[in-house]
PDB file of N, CA and C in Angstrom:
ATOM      1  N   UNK A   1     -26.562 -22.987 -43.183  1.00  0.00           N
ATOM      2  CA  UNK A   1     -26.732 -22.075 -42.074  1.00  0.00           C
ATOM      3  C   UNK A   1     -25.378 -21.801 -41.447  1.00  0.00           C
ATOM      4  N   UNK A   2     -24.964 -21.121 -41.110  1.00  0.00           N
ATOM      5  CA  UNK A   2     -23.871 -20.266 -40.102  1.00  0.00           C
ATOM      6  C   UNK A   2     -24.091 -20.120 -38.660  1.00  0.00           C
ATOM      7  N   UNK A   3     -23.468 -20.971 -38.693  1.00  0.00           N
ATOM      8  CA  UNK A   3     -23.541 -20.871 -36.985  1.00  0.00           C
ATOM      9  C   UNK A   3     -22.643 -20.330 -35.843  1.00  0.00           C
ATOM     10  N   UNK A   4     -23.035 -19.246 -34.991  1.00  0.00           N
ATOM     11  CA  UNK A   4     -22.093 -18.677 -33.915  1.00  0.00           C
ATOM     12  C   UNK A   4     -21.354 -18.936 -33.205  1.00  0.00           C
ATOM     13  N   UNK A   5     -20.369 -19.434 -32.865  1.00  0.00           N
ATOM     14  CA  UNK A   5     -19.549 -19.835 -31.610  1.00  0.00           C
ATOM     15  C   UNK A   5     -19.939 -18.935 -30.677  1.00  0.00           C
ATOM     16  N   UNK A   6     -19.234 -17.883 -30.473  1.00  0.00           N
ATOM     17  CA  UNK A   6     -19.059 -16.847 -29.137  1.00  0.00           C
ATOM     18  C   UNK A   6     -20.693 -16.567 -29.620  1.00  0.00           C
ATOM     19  N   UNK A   7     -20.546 -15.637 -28.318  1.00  0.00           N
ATOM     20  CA  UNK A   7     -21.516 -14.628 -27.716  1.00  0.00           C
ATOM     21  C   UNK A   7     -21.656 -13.737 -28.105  1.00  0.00           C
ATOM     22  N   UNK A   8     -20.454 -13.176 -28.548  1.00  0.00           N
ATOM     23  CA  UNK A   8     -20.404 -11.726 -29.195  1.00  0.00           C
ATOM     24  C   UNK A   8     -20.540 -11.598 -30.845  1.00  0.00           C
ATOM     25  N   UNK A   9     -21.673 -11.268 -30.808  1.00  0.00           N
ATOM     26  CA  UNK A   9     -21.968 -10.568 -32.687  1.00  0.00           C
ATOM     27  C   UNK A   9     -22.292  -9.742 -33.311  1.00  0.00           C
ATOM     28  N   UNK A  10     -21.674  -8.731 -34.018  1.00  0.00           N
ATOM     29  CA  UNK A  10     -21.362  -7.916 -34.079  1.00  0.00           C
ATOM     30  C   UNK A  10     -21.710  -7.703 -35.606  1.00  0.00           C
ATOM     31  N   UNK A  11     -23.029  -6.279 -36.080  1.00  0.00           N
ATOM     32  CA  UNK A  11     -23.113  -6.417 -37.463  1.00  0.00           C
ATOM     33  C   UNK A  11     -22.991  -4.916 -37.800  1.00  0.00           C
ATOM     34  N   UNK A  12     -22.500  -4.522 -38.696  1.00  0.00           N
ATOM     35  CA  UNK A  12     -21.588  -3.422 -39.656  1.00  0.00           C
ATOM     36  C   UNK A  12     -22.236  -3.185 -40.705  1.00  0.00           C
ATOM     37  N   UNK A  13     -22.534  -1.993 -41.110  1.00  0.00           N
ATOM     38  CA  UNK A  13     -23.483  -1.656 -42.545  1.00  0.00           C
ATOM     39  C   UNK A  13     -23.299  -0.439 -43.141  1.00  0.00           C
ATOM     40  N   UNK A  14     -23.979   0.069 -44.305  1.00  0.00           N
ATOM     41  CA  UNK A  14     -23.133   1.409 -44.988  1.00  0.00           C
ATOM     42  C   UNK A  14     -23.763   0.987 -46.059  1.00  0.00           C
ATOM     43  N   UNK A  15     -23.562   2.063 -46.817  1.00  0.00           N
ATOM     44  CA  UNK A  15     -24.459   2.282 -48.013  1.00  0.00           C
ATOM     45  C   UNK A  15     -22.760   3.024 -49.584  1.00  0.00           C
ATOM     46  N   UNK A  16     -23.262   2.136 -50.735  1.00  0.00           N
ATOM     47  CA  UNK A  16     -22.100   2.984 -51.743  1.00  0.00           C
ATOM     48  C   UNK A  16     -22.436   3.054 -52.600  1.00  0.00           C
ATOM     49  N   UNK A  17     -22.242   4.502 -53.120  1.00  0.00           N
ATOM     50  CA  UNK A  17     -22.709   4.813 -54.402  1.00  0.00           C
ATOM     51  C   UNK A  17     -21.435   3.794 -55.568  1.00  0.00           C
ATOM     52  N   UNK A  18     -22.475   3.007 -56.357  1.00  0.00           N
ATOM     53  CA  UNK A  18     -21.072   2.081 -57.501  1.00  0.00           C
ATOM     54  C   UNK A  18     -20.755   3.119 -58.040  1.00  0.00           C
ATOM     55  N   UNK A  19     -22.017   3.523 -59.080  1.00  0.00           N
ATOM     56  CA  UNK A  19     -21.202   4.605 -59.928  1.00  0.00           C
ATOM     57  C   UNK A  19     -22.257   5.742 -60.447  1.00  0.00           C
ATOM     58  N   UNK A  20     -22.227   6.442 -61.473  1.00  0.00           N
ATOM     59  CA  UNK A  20     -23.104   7.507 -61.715  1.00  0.00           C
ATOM     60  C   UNK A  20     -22.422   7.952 -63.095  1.00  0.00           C
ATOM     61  N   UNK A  21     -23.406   7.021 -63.967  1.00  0.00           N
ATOM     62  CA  UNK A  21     -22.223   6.973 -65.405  1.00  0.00           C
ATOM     63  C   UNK A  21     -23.188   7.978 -66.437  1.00  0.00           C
ATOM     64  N   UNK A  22     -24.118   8.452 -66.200  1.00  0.00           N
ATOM     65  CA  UNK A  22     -25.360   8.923 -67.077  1.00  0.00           C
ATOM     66  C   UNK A  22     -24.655  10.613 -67.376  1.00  0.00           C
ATOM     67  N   UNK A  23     -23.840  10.888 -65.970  1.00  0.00           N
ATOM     68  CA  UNK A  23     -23.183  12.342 -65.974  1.00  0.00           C
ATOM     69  C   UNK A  23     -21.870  12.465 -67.648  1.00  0.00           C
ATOM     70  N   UNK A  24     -21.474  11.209 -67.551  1.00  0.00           N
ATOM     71  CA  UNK A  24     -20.054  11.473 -68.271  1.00  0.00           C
ATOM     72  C   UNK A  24     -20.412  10.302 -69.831  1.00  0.00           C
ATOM     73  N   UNK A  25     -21.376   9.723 -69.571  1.00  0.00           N
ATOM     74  CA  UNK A  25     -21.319   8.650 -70.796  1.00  0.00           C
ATOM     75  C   UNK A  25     -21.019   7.611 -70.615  1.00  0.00           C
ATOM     76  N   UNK A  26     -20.715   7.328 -69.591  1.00  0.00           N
ATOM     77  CA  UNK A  26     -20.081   5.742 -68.923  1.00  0.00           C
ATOM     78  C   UNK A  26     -20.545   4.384 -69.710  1.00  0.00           C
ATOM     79  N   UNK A  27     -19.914   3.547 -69.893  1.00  0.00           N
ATOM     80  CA  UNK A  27     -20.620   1.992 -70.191  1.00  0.00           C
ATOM     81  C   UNK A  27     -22.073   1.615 -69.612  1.00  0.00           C
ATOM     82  N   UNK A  28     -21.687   1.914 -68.369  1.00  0.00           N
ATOM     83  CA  UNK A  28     -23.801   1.184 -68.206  1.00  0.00           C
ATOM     84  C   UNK A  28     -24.510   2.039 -68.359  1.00  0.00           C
ATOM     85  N   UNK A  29     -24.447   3.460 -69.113  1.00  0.00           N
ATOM     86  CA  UNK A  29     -25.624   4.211 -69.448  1.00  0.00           C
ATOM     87  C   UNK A  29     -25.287   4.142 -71.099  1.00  0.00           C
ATOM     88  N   UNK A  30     -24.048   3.765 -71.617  1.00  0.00           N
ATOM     89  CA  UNK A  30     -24.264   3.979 -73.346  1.00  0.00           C
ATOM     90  C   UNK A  30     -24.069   2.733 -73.688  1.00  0.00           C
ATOM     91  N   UNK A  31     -23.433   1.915 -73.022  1.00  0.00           N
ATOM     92  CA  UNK A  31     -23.211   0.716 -73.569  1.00  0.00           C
ATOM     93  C   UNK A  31     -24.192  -0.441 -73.481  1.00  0.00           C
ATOM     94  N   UNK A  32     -23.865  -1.459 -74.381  1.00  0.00           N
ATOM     95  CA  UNK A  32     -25.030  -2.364 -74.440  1.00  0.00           C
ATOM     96  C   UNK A  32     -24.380  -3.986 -73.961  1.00  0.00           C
ATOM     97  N   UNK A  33     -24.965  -4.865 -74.009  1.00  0.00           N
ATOM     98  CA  UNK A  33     -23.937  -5.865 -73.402  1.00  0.00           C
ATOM     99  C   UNK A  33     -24.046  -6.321 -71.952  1.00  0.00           C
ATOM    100  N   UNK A  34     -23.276  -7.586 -71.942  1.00  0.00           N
ATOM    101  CA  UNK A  34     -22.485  -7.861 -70.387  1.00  0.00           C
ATOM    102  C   UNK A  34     -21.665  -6.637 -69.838  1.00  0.00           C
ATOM    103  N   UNK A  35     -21.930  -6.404 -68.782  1.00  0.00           N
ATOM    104  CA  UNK A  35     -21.405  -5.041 -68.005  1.00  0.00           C
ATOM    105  C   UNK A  35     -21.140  -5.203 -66.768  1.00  0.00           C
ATOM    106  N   UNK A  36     -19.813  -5.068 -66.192  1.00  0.00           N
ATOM    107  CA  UNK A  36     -19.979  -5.599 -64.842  1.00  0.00           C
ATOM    108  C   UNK A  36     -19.278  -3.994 -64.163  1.00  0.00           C
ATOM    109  N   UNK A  37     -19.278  -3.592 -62.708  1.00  0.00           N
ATOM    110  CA  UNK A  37     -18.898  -3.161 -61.443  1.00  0.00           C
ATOM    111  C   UNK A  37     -18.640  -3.633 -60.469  1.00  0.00           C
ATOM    112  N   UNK A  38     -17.033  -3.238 -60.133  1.00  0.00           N
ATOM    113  CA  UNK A  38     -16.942  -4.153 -58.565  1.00  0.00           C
ATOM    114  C   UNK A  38     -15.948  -3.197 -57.433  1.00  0.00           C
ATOM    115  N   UNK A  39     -16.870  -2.978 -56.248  1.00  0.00           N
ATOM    116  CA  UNK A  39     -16.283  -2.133 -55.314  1.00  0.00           C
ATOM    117  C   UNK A  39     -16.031  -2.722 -54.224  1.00  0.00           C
ATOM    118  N   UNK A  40     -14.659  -2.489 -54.026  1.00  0.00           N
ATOM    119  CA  UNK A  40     -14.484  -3.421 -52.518  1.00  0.00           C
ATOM    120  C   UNK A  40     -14.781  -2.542 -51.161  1.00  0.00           C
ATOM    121  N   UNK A  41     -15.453  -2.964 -50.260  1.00  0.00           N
ATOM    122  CA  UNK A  41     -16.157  -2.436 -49.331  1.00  0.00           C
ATOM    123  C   UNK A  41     -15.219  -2.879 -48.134  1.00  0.00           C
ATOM    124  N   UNK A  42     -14.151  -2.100 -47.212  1.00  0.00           N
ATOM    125  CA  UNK A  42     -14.049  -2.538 -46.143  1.00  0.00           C
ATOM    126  C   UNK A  42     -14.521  -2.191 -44.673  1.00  0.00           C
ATOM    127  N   UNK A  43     -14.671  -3.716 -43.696  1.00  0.00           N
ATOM    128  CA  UNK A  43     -15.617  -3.339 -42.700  1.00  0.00           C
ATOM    129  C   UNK A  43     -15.062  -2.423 -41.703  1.00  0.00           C
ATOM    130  N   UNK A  44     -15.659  -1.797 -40.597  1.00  0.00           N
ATOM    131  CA  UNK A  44     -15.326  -0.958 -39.544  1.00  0.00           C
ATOM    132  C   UNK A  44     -14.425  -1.350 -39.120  1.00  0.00           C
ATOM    133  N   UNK A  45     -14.120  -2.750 -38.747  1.00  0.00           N
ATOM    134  CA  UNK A  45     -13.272  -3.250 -37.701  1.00  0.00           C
ATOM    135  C   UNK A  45     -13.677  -4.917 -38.258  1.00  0.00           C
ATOM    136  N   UNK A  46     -12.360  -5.700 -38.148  1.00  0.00           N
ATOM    137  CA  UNK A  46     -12.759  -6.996 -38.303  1.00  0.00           C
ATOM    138  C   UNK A  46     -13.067  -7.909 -37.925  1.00  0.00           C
ATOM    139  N   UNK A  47     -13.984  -9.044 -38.213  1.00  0.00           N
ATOM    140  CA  UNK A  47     -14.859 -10.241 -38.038  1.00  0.00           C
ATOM    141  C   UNK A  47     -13.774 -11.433 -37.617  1.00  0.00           C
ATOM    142  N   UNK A  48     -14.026 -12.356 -36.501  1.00  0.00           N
ATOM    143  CA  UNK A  48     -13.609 -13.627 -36.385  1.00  0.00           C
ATOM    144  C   UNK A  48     -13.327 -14.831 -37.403  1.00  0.00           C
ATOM    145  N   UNK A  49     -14.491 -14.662 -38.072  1.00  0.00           N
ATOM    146  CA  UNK A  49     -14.542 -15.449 -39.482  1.00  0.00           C
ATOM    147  C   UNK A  49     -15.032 -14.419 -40.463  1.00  0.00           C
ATOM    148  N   UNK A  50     -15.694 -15.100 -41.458  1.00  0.00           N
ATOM    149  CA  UNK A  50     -16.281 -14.368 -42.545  1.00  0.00           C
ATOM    150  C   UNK A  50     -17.593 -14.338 -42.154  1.00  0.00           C
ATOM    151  N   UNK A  51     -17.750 -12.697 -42.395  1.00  0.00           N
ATOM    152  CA  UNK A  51     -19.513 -12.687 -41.770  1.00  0.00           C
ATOM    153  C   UNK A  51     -20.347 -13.225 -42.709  1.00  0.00           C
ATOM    154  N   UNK A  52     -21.718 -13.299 -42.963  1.00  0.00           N
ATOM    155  CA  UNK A  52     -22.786 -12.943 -43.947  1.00  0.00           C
ATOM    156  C   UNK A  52     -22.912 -11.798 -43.993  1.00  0.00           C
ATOM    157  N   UNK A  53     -22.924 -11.251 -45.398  1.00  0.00           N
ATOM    158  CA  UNK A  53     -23.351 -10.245 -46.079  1.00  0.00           C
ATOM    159  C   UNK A  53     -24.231 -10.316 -46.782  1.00  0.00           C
ATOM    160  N   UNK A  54     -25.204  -9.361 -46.739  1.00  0.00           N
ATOM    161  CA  UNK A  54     -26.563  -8.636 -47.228  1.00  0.00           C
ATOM    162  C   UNK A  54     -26.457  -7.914 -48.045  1.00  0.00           C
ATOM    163  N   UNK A  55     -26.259  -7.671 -49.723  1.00  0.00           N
ATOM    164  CA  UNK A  55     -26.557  -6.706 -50.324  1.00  0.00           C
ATOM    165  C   UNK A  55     -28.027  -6.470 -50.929  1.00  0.00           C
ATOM    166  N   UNK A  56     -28.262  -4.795 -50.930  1.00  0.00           N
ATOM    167  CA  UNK A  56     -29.631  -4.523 -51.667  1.00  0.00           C
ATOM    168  C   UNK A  56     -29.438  -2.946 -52.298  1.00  0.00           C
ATOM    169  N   UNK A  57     -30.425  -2.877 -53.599  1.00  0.00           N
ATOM    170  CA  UNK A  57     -30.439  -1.527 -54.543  1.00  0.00           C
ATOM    171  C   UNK A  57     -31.246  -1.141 -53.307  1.00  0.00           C
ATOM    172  N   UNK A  58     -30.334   0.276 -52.899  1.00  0.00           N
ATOM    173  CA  UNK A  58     -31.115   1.689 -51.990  1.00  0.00           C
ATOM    174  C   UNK A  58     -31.728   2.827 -53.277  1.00  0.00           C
ATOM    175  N   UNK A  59     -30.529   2.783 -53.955  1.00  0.00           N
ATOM    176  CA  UNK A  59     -31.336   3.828 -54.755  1.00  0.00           C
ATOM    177  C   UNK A  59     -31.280   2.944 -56.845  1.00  0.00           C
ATOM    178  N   UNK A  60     -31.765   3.235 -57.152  1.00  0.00           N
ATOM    179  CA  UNK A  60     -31.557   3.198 -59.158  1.00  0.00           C
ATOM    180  C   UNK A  60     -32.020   3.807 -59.782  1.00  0.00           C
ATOM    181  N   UNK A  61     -31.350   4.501 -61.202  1.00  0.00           N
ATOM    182  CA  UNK A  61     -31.737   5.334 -62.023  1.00  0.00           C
ATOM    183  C   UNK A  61     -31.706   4.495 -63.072  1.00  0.00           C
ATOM    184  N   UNK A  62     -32.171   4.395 -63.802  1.00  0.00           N
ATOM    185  CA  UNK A  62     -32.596   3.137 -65.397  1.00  0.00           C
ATOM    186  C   UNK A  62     -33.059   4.158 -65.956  1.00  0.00           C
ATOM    187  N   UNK A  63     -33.114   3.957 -67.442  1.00  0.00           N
ATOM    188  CA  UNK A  63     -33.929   4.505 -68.712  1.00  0.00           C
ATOM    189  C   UNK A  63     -34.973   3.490 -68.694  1.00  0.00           C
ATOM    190  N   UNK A  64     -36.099   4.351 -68.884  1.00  0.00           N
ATOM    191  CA  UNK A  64     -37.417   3.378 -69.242  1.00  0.00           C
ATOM    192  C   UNK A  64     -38.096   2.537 -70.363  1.00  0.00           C
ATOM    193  N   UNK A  65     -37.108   3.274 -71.248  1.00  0.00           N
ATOM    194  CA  UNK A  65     -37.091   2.678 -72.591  1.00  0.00           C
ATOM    195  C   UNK A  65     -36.624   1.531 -73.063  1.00  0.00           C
ATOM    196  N   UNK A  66     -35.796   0.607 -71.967  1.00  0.00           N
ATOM    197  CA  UNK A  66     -35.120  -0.365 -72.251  1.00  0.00           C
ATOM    198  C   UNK A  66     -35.631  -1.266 -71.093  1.00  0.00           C
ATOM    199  N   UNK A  67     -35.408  -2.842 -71.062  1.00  0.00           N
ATOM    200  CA  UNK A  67     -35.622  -3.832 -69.663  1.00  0.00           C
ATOM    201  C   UNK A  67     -35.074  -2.989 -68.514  1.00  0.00           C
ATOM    202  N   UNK A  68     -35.024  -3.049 -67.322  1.00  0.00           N
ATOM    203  CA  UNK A  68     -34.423  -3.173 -66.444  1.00  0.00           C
ATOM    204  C   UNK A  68     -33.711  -4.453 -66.050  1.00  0.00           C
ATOM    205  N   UNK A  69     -32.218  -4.492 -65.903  1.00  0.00           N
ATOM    206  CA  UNK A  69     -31.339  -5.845 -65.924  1.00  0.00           C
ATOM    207  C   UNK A  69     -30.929  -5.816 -64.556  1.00  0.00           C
ATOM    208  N   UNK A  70     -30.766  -6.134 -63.342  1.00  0.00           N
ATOM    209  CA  UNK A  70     -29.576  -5.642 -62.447  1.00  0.00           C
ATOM    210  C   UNK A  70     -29.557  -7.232 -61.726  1.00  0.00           C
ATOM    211  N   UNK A  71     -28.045  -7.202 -61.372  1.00  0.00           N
ATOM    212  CA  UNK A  71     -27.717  -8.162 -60.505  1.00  0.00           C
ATOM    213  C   UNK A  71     -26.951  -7.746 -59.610  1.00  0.00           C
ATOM    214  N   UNK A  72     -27.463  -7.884 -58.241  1.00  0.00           N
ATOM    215  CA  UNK A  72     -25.984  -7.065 -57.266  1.00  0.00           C
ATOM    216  C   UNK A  72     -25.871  -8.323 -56.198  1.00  0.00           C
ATOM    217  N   UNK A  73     -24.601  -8.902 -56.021  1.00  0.00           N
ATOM    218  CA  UNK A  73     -24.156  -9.439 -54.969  1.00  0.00           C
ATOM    219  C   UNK A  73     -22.466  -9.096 -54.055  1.00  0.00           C
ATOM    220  N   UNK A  74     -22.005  -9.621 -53.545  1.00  0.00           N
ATOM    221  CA  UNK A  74     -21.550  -9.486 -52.384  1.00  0.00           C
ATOM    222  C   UNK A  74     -20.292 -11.117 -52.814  1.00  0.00           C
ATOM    223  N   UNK A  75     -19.364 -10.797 -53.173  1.00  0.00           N
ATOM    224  CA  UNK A  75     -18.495 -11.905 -52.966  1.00  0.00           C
ATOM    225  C   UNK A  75     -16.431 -11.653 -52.939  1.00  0.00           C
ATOM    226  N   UNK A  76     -16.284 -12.808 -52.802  1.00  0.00           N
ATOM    227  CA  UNK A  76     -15.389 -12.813 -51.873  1.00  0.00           C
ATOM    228  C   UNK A  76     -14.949 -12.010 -50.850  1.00  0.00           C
ATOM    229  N   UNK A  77     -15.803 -12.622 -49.730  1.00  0.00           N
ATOM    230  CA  UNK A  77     -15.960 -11.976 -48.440  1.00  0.00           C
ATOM    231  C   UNK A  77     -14.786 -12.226 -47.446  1.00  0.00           C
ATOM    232  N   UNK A  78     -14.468 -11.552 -46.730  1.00  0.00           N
ATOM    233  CA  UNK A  78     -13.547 -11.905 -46.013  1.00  0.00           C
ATOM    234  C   UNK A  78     -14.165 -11.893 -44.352  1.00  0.00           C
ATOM    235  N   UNK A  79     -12.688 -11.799 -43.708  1.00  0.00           N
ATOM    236  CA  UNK A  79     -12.620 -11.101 -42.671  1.00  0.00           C
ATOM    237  C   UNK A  79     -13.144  -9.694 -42.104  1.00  0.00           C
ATOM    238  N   UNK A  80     -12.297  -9.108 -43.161  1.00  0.00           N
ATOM    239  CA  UNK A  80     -12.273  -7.570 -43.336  1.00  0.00           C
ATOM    240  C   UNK A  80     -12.502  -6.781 -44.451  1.00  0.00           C
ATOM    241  N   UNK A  81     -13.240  -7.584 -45.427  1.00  0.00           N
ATOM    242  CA  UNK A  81     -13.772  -6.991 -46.607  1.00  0.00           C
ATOM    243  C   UNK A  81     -14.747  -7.775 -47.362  1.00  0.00           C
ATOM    244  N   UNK A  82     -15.063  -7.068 -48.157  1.00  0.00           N
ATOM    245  CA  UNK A  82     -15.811  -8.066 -49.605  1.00  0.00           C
ATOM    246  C   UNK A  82     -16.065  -6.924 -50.489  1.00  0.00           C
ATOM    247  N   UNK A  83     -16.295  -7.769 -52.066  1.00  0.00           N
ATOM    248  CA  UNK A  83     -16.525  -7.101 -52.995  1.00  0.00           C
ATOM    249  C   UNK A  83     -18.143  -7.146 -53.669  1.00  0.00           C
ATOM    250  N   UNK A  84     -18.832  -5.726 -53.295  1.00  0.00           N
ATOM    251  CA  UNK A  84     -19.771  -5.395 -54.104  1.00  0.00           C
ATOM    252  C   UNK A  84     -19.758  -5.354 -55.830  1.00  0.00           C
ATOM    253  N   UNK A  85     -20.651  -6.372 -56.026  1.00  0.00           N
ATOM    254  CA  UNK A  85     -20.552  -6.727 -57.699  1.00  0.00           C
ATOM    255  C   UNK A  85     -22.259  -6.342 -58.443  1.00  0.00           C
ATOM    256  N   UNK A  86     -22.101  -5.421 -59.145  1.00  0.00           N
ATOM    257  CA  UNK A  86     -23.077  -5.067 -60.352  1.00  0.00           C
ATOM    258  C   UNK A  86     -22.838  -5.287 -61.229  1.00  0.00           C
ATOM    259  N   UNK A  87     -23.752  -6.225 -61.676  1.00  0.00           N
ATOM    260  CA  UNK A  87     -23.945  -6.564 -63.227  1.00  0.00           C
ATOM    261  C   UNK A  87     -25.568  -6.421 -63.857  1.00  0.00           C
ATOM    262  N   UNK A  88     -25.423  -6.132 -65.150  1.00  0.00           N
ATOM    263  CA  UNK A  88     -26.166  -5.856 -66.302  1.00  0.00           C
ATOM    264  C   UNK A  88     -26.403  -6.072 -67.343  1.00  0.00           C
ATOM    265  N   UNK A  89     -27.115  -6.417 -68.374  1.00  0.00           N
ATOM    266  CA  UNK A  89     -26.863  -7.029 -69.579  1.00  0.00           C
ATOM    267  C   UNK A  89     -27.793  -6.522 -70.297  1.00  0.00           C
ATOM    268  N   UNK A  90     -27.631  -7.154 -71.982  1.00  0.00           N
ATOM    269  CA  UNK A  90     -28.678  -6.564 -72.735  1.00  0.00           C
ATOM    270  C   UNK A  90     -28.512  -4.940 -72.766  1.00  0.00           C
ATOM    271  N   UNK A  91     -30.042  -4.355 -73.565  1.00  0.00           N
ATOM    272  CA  UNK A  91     -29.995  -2.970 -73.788  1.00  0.00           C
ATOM    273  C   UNK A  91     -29.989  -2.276 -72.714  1.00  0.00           C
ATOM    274  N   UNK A  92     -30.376  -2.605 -71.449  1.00  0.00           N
ATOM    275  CA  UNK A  92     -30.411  -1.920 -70.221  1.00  0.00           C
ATOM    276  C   UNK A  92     -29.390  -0.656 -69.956  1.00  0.00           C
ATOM    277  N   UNK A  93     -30.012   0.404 -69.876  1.00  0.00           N
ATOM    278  CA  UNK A  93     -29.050   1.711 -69.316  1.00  0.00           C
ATOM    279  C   UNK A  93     -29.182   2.121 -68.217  1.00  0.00           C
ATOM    280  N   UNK A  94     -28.362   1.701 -67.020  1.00  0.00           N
ATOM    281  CA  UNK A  94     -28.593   2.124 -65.797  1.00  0.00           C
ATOM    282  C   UNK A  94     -27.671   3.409 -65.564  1.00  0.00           C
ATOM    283  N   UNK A  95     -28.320   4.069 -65.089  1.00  0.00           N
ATOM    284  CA  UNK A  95     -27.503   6.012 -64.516  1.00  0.00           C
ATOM    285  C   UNK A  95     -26.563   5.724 -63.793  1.00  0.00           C
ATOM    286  N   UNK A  96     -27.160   5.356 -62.608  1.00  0.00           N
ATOM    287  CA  UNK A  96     -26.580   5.315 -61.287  1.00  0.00           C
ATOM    288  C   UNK A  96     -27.459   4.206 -59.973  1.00  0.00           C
ATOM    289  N   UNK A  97     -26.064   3.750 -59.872  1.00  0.00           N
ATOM    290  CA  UNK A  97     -26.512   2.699 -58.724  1.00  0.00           C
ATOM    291  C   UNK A  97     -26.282   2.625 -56.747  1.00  0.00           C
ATOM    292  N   UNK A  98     -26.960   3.115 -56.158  1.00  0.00           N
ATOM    293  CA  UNK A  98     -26.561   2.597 -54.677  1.00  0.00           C
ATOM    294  C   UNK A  98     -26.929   1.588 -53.799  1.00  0.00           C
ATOM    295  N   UNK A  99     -26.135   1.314 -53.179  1.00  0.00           N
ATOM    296  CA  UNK A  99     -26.319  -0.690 -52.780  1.00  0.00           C
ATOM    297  C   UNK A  99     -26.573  -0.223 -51.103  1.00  0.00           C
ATOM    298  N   UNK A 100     -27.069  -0.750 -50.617  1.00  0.00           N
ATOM    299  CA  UNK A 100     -26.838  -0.926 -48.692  1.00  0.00           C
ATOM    300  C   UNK A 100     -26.076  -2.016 -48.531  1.00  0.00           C
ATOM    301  N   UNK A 101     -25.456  -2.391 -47.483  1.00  0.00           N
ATOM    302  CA  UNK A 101     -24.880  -3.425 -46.853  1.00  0.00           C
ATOM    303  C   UNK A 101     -24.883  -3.843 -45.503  1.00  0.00           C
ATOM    304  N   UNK A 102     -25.206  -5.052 -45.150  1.00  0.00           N
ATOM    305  CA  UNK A 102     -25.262  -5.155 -43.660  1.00  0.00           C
ATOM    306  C   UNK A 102     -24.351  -6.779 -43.782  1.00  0.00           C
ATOM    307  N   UNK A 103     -23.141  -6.589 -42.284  1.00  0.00           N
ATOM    308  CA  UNK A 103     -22.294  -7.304 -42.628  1.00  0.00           C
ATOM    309  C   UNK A 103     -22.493  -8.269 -41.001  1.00  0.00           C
ATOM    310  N   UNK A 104     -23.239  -9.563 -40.736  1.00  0.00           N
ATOM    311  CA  UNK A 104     -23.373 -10.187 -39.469  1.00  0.00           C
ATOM    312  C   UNK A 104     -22.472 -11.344 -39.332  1.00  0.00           C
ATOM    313  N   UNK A 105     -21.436 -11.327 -38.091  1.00  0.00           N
ATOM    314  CA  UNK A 105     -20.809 -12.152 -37.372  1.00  0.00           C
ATOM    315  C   UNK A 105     -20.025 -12.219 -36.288  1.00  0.00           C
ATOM    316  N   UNK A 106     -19.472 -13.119 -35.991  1.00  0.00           N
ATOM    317  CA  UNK A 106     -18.535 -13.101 -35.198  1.00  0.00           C
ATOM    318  C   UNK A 106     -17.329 -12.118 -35.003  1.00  0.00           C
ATOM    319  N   UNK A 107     -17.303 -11.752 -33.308  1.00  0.00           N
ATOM    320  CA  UNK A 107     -16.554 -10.347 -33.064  1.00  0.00           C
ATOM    321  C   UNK A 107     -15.632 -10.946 -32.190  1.00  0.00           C
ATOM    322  N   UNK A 108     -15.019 -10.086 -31.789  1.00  0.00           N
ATOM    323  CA  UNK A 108     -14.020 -10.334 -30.454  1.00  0.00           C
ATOM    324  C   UNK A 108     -14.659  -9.817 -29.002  1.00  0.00           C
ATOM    325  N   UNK A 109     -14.632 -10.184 -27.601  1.00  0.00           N
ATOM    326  CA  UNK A 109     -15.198  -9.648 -26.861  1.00  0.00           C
ATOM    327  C   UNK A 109     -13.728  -8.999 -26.139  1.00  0.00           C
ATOM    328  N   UNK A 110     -14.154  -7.966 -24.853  1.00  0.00           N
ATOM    329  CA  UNK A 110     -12.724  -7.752 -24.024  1.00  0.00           C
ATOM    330  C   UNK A 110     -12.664  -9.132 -23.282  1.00  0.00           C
ATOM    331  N   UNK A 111     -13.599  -9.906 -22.996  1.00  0.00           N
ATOM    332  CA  UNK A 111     -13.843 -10.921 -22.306  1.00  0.00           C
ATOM    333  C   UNK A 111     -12.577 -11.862 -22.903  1.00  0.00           C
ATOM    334  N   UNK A 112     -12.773 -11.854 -23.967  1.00  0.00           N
ATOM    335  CA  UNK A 112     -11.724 -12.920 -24.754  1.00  0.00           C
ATOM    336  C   UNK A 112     -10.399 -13.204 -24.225  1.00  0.00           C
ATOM    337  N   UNK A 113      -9.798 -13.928 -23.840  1.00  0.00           N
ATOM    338  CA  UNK A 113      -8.291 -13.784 -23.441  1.00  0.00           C
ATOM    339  C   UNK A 113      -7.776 -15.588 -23.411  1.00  0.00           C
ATOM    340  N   UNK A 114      -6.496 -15.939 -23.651  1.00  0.00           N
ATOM    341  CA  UNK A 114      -5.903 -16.764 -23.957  1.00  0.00           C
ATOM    342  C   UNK A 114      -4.814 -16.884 -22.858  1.00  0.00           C
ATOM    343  N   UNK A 115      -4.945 -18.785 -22.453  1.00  0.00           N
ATOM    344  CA  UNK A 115      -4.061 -18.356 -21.354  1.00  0.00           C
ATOM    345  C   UNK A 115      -2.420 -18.548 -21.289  1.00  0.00           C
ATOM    346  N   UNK A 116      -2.001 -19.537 -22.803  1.00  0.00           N
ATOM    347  CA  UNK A 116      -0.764 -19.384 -23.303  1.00  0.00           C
ATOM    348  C   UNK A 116      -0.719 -18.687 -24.680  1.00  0.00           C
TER     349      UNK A 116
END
């Protein structure tokens, strides 16, 4: 569990298209295999520590003809960033992928002040 110090918490979210490979031929719509994507997402403004991050599929396009494979997480998180990671495997042909994100933690207040 993660626990708050301050008072102030502050959560940040947004939505990204990874990719849209079905238009041009891309690897995760022709290719077969381990397949990975990784987009680094930075936040509005930055976190005290490292927040928790929430990733989830908003939108997916798959061929029906094959499993559906997907793995999406959220790592090395920072302060002020982290990297959205899609992966896939096997025959799976995914089109196009969009993730949401919601990013919860520790903020700065104006309250905050230091006295040396």
């Amino acid at each position: 569990m993660k626990r708050l110090r301050k008072g102030m918490v502050g959560v940040d979210r947004g939505s990204e298209m990874l990719f849209s490979d079905f238009e041009h031929g891309g690897r995760m719509w022709s290719g077969t295999g381990p397949r990975i994507r990784r987009k680094t997402v930075t936040f509005s403004e930055p976190f005290l520590a490292e927040p928790v991050v929430h990733v989830s599929i908003s939108m997916w396009d798959m061929d029906n003809s094959s499993n559906a494979r997907a793995d999406l997480t959220a790592e090395k998180v920072t302060k002020g960033s982290f990297v959205l990671v899609f992966r896939t495997w096997g025959d799976s042909r995914v089109a196009r992928i969009r993730a949401d994100w919601m990013a919860v933690g520790e903020v700065t207040s104006e309250d905050d002040w230091a006295l040396y």
